[in-house]
N, C-alpha and C. Protein backbone atom coordinates (compact mmCIF):
# COMPACT_ATOMS: atom_id res chain seq x y z
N UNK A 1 13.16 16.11 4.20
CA UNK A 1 11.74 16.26 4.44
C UNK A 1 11.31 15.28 5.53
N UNK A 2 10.04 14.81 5.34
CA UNK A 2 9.49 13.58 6.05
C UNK A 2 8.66 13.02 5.71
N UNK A 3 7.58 12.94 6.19
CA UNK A 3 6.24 12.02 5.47
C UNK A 3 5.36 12.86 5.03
N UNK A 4 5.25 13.04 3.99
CA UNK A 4 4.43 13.85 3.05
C UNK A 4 3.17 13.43 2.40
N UNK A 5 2.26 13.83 1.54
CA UNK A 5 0.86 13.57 1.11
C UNK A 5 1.67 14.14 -0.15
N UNK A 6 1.67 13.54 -1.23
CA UNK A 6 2.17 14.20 -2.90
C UNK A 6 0.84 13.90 -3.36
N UNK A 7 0.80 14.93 -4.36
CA UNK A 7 0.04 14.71 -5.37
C UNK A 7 0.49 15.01 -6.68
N UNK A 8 0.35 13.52 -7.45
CA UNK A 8 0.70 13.28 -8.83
C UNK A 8 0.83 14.13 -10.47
N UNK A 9 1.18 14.60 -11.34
CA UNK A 9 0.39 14.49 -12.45
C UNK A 9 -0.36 13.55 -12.90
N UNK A 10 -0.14 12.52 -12.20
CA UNK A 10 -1.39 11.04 -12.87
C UNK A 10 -2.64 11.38 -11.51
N UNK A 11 -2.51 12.29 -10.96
CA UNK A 11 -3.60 12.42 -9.93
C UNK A 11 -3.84 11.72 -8.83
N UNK A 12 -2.41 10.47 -8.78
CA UNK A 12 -2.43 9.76 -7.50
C UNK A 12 -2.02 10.62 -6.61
N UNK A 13 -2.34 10.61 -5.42
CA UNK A 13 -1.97 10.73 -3.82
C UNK A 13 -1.20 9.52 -3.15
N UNK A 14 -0.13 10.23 -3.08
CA UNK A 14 0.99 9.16 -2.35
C UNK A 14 1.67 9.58 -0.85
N UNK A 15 1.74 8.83 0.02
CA UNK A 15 1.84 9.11 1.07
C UNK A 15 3.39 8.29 1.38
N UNK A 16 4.37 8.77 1.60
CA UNK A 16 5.62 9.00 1.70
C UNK A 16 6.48 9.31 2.62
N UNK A 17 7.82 9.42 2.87
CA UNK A 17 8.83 9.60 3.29
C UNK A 17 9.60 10.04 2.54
N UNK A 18 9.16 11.38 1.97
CA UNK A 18 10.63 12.01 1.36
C UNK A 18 11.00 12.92 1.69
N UNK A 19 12.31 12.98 0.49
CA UNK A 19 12.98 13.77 0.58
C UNK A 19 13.85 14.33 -0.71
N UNK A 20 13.84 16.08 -0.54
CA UNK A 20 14.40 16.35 -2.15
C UNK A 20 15.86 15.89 -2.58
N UNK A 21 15.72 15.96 -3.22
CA UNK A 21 17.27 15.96 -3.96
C UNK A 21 17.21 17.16 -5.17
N UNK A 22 18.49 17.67 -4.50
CA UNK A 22 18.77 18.89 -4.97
C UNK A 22 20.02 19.21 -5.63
N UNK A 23 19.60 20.22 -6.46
CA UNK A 23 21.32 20.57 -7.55
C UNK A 23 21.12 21.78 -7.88
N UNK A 24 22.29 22.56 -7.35
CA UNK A 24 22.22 24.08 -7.73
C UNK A 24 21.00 25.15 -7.08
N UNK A 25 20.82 24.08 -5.83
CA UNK A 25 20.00 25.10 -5.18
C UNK A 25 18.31 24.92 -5.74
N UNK A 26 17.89 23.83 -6.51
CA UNK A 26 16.91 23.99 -7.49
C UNK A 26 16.52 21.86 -7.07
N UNK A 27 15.40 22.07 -6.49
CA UNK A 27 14.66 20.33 -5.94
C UNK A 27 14.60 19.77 -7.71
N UNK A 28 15.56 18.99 -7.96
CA UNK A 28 14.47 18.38 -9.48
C UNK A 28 14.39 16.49 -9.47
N UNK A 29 14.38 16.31 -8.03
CA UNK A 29 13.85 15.30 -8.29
C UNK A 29 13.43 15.14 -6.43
N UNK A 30 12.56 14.12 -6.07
CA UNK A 30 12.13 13.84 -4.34
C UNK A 30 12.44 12.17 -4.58
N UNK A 31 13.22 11.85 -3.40
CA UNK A 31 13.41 10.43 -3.04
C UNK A 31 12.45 10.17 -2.06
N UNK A 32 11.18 8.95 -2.81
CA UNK A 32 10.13 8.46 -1.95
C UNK A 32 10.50 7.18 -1.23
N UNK A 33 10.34 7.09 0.33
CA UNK A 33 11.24 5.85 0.43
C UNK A 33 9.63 5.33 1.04
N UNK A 34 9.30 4.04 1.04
CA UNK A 34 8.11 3.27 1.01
C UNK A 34 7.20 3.44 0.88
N UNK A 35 6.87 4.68 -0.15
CA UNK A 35 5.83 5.41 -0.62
C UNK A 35 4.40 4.08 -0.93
N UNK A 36 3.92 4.52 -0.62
CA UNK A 36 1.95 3.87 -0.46
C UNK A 36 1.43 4.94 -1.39
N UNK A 37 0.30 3.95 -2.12
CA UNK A 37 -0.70 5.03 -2.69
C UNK A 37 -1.72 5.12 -1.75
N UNK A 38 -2.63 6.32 -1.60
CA UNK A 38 -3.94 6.61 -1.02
C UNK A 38 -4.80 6.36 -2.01
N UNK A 39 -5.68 5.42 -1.19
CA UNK A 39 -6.86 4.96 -1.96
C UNK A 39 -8.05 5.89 -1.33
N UNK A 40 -9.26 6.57 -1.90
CA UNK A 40 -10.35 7.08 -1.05
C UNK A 40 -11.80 6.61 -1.85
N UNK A 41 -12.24 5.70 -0.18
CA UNK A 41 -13.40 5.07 -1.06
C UNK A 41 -14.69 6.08 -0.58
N UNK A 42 -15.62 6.39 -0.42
CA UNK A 42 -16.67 6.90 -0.05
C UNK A 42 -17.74 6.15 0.26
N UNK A 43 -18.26 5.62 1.21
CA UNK A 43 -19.54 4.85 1.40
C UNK A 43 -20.57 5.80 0.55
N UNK A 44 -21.27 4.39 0.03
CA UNK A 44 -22.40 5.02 -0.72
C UNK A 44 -23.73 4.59 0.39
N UNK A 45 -25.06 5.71 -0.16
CA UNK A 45 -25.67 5.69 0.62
C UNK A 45 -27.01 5.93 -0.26
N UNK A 46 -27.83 4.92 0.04
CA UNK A 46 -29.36 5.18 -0.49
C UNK A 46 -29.74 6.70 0.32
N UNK A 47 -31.09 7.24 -0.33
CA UNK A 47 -31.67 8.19 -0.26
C UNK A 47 -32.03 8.10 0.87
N UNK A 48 -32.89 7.21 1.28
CA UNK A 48 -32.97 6.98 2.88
C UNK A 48 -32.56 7.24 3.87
N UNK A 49 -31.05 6.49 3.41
CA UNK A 49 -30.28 6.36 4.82
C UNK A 49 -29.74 8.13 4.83
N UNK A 50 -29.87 8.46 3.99
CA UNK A 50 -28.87 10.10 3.62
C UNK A 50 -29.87 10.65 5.04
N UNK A 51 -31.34 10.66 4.39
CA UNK A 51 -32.33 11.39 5.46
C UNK A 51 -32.22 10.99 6.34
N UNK A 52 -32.29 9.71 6.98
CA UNK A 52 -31.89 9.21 8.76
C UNK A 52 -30.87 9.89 9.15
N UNK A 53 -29.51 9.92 8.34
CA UNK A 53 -28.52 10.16 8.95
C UNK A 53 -28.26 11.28 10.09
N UNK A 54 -28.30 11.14 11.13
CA UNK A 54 -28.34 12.59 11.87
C UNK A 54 -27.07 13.60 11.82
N UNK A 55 -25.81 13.02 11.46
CA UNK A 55 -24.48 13.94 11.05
C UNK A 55 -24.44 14.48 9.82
N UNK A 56 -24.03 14.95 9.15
CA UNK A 56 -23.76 15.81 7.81
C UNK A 56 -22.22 15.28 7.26
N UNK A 57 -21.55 14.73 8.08
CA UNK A 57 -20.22 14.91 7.92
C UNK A 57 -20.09 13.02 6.58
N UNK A 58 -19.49 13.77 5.61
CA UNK A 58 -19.41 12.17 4.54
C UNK A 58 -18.42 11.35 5.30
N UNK A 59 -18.61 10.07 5.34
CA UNK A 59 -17.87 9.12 5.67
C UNK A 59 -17.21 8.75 4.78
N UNK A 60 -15.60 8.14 5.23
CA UNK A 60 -14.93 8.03 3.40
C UNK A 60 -13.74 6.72 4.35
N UNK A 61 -13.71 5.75 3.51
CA UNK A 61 -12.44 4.90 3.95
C UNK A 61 -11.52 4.39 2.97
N UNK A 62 -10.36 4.73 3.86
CA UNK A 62 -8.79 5.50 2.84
C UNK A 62 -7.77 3.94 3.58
N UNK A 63 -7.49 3.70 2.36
CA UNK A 63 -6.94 2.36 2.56
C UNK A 63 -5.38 2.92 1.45
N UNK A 64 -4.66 1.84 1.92
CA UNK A 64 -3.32 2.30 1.54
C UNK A 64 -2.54 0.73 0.89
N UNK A 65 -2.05 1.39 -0.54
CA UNK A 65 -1.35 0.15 -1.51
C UNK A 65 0.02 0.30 -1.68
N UNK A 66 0.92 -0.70 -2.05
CA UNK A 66 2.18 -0.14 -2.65
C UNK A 66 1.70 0.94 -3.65
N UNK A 67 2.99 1.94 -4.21
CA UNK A 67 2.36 3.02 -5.07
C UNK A 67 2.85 2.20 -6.44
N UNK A 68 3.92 1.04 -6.40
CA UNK A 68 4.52 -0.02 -7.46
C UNK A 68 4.53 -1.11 -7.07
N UNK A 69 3.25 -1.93 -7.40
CA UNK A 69 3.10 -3.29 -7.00
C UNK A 69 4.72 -4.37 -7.35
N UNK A 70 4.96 -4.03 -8.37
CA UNK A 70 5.82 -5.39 -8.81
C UNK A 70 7.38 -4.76 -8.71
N UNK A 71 7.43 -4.25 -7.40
CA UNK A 71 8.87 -4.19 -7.25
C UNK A 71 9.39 -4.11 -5.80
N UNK A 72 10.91 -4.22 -6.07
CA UNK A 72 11.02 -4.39 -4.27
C UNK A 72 11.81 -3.59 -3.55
N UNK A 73 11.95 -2.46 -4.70
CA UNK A 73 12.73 -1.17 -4.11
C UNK A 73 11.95 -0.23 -2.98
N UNK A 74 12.39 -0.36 -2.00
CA UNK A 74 11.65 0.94 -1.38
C UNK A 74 12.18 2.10 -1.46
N UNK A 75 12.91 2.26 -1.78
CA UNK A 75 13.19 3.95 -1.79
C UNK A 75 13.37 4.25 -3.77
N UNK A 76 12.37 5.15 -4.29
CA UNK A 76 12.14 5.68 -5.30
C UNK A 76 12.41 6.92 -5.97
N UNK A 77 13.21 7.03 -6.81
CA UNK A 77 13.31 8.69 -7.30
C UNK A 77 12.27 8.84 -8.47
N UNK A 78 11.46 10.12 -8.02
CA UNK A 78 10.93 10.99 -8.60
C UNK A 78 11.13 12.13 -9.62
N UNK A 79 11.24 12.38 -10.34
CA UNK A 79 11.66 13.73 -11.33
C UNK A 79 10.80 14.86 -10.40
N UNK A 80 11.12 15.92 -9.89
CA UNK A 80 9.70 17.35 -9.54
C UNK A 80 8.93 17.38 -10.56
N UNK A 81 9.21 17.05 -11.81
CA UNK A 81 8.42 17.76 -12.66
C UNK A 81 7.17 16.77 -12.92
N UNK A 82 7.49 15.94 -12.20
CA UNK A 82 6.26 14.50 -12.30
C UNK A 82 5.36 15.34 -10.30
N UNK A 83 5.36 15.60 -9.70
CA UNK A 83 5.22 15.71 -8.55
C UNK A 83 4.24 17.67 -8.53
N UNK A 84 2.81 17.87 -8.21
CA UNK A 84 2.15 19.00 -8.56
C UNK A 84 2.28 19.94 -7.19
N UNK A 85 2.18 19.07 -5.83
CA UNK A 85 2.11 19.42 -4.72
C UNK A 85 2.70 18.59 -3.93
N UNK A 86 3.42 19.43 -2.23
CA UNK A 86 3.53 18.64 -1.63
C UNK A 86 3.25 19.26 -0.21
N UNK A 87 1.94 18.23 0.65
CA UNK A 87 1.72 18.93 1.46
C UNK A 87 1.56 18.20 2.75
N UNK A 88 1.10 18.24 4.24
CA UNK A 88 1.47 18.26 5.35
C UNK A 88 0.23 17.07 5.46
N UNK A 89 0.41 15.55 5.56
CA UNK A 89 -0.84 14.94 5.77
C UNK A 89 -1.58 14.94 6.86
N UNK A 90 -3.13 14.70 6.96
CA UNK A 90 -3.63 14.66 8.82
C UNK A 90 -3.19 12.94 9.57
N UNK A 91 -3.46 13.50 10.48
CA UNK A 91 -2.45 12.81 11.52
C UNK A 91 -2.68 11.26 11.90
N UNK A 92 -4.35 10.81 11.22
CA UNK A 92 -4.17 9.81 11.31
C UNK A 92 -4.17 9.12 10.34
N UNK A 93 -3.98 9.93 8.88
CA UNK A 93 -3.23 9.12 7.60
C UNK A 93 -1.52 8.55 8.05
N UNK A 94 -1.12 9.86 8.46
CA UNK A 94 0.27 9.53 8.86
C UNK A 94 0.49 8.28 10.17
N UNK A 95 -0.62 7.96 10.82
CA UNK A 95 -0.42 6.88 11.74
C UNK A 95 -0.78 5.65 11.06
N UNK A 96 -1.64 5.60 9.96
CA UNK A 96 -1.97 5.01 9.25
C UNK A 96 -0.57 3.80 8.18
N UNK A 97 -0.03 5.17 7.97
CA UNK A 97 0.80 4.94 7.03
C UNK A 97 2.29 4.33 7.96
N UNK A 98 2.26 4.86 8.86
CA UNK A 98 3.27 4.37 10.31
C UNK A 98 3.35 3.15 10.49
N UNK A 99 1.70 2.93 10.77
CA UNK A 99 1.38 1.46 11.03
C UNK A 99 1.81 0.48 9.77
N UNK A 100 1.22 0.41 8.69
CA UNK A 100 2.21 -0.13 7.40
C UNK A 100 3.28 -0.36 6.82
N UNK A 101 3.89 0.85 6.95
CA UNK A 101 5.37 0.39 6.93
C UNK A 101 5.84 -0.52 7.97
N UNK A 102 5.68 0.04 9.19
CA UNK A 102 6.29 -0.78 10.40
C UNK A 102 5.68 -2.31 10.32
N UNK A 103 4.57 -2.87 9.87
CA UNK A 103 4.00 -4.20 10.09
C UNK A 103 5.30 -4.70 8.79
N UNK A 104 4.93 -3.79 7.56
CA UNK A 104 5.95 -4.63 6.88
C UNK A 104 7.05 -4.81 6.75
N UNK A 105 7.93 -3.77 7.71
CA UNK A 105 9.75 -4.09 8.12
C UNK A 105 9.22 -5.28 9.31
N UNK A 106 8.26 -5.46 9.99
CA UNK A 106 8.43 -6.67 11.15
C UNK A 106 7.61 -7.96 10.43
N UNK A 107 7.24 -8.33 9.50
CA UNK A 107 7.39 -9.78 8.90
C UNK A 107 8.15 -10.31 8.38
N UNK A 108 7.84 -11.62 8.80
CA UNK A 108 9.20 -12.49 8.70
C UNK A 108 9.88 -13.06 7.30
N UNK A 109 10.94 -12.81 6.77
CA UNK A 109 11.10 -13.34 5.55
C UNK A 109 11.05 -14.78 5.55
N UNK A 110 11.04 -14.96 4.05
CA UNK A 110 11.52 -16.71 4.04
C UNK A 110 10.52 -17.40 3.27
N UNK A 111 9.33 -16.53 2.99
CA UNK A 111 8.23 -17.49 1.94
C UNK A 111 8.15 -16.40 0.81
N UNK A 112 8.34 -17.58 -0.15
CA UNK A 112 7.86 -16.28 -1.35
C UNK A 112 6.67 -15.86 -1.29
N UNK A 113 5.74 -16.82 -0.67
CA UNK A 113 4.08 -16.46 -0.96
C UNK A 113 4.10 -14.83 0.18
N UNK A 114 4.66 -15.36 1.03
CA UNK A 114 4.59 -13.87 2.15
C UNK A 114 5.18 -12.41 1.62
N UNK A 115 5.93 -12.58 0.88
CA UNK A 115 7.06 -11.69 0.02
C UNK A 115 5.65 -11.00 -0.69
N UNK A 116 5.02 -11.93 -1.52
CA UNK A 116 4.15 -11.42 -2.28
C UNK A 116 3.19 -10.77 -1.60
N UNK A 117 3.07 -11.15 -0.58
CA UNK A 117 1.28 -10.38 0.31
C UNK A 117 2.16 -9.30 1.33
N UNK A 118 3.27 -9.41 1.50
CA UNK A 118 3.70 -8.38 1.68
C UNK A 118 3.12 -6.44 2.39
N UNK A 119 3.33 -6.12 0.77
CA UNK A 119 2.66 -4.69 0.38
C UNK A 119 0.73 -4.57 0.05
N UNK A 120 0.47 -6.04 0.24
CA UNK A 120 -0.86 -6.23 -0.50
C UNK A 120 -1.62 -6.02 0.81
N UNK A 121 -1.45 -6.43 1.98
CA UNK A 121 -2.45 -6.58 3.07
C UNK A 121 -1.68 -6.17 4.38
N UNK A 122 -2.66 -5.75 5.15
CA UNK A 122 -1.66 -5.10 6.20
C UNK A 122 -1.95 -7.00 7.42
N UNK A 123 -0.71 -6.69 8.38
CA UNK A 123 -1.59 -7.98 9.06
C UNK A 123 -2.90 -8.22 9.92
N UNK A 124 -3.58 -6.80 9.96
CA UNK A 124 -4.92 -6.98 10.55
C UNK A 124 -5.80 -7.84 9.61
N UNK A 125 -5.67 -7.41 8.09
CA UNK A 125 -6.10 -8.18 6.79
C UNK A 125 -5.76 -9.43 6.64
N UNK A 126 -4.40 -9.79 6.94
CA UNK A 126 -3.79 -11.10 6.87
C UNK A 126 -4.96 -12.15 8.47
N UNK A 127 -5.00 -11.46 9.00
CA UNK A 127 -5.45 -11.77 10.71
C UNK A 127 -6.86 -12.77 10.72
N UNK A 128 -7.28 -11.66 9.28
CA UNK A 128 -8.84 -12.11 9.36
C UNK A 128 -8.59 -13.06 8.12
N UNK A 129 -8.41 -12.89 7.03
CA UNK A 129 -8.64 -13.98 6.20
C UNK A 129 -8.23 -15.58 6.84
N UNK A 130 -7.32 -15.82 8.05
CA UNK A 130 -6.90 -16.71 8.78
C UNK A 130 -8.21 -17.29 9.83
N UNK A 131 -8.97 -16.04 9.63
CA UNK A 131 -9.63 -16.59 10.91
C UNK A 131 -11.45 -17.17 9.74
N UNK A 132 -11.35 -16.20 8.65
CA UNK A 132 -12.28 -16.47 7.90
C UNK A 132 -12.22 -17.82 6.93
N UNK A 133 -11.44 -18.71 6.73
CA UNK A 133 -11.14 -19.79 6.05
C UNK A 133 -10.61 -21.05 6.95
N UNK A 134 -10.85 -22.18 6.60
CA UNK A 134 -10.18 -23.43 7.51
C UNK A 134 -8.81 -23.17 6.67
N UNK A 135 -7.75 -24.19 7.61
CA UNK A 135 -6.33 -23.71 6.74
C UNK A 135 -6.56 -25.05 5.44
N UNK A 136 -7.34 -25.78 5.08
CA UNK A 136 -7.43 -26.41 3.75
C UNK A 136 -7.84 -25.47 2.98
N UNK A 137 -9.01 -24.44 3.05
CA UNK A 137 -9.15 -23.53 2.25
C UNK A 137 -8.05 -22.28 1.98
N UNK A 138 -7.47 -22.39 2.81
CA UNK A 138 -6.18 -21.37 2.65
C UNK A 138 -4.95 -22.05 2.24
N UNK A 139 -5.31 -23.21 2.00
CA UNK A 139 -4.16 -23.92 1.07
C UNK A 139 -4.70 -23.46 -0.40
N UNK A 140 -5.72 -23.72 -0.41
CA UNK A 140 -6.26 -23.56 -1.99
C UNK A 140 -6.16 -22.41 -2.62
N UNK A 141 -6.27 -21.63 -1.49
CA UNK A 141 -6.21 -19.92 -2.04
C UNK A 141 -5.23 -19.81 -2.33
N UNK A 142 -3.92 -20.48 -1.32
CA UNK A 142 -2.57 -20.14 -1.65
C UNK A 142 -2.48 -20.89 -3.35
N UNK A 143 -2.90 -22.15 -3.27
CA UNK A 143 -2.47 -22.75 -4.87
C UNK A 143 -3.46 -21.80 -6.01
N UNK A 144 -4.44 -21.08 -5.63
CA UNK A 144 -4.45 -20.50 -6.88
C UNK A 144 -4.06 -19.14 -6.95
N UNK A 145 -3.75 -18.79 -5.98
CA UNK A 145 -3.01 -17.21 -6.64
C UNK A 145 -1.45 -17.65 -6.13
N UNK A 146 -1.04 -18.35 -5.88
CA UNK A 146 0.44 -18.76 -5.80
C UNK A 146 1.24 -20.11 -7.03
N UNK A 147 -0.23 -20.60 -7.73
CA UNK A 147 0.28 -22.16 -8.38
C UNK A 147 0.89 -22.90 -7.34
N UNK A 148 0.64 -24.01 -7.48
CA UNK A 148 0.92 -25.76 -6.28
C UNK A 148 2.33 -25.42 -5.90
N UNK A 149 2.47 -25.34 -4.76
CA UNK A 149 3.84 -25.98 -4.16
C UNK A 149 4.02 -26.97 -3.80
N UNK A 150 5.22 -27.71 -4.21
CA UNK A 150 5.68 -28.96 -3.66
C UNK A 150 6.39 -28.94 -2.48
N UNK A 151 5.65 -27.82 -1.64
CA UNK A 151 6.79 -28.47 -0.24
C UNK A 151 7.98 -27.45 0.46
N UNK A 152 8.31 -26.95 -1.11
CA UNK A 152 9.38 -25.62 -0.55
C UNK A 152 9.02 -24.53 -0.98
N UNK A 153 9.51 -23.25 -0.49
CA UNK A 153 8.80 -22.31 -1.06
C UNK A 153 10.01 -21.47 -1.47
N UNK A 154 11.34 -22.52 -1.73
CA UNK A 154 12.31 -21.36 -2.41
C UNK A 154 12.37 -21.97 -3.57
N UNK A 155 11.64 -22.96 -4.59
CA UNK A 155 11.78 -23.29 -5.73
C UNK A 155 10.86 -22.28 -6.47
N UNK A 156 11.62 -22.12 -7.98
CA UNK A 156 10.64 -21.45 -8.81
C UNK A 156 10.77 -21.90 -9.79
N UNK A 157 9.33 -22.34 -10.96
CA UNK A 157 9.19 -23.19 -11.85
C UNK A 157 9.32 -22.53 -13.07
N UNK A 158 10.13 -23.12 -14.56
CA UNK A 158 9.74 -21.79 -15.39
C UNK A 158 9.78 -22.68 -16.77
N UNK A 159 8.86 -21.99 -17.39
CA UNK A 159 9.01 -22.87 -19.08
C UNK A 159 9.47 -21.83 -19.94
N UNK A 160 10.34 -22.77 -21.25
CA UNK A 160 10.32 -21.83 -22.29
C UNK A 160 9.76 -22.03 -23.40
N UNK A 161 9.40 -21.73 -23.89
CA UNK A 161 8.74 -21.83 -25.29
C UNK A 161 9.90 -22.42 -26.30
């Protein structure tokens, strides 16, 4: 196949790179390789602004997630029987989705904290939170959704009960 638009039995929309896998002539499962979920938000709009508006056409902004946050497989098998449709996405979801993958095969390994933001932010997102914080405040952000580092970022801390 190639880059596809699926739609779920859980009703997600996933935007993909697959491809079937087949037995006996019969697809029963699709290999998704860096499959993204489609997110679709819709601007909301007071009554007002509806009447100003001089277009008709709804505005909607479609942002794109891992479709499995906590893992680091990119390529995924599917069962068909989990999978309702699969159809031809428009062209600038698929540039969309181009752009994402490709930012995240070209960052650089080597921090776990980066590992983690990864799939989370594309680097236009990464671009601005850099430009929106001094880097002391982006230390802090890092210590609370990362916990304190001492310095390296290949240690990992662990307790047991």
């Amino acid at each position: 196949m190639s880059i596809k638009l699926i739609l779920l039995q859980s009703g997600e929309q996933i935007i993909t790179d697959a491809k079937e896998i087949i037995q006996n002539e019969t697809t029963i499962a699709y290999l998704f390789k860096n499959p993204q979920k489609v997110s679709i938000n819709k601007s909301v709009l007071s009554l007002e602004e509806v009447e100003d508006r001089e277009d008709s056409n709804d505005k909607v902004q479609i942002t794109l997630g891992p479709w499995i946050l906590l893992t680091s497989d990119s390529e995924i098998a599917v069962p068909s029987s989990y999978v309702i449709t699969v159809v031809e996405p428009i062209a600038s979801l698929v540039d969309l989705y181009n752009e994402k993958t490709t930012e995240k095969e070209q960052l650089p390994v080597g921090s776990n904290e980066l590992e983690q933001l990864r799939g989370m932010y594309s680097m236009e997102q990464l671009q601005k939170l850099s430009e929106m914080y001094s880097p002391e405040e982006l230390e802090e952000l890092k210590k609370m959704y990362f916990g304190a580092t001492n310095g390296t970022d290949d240690q990992v801390s662990s307790t047991e009960d």
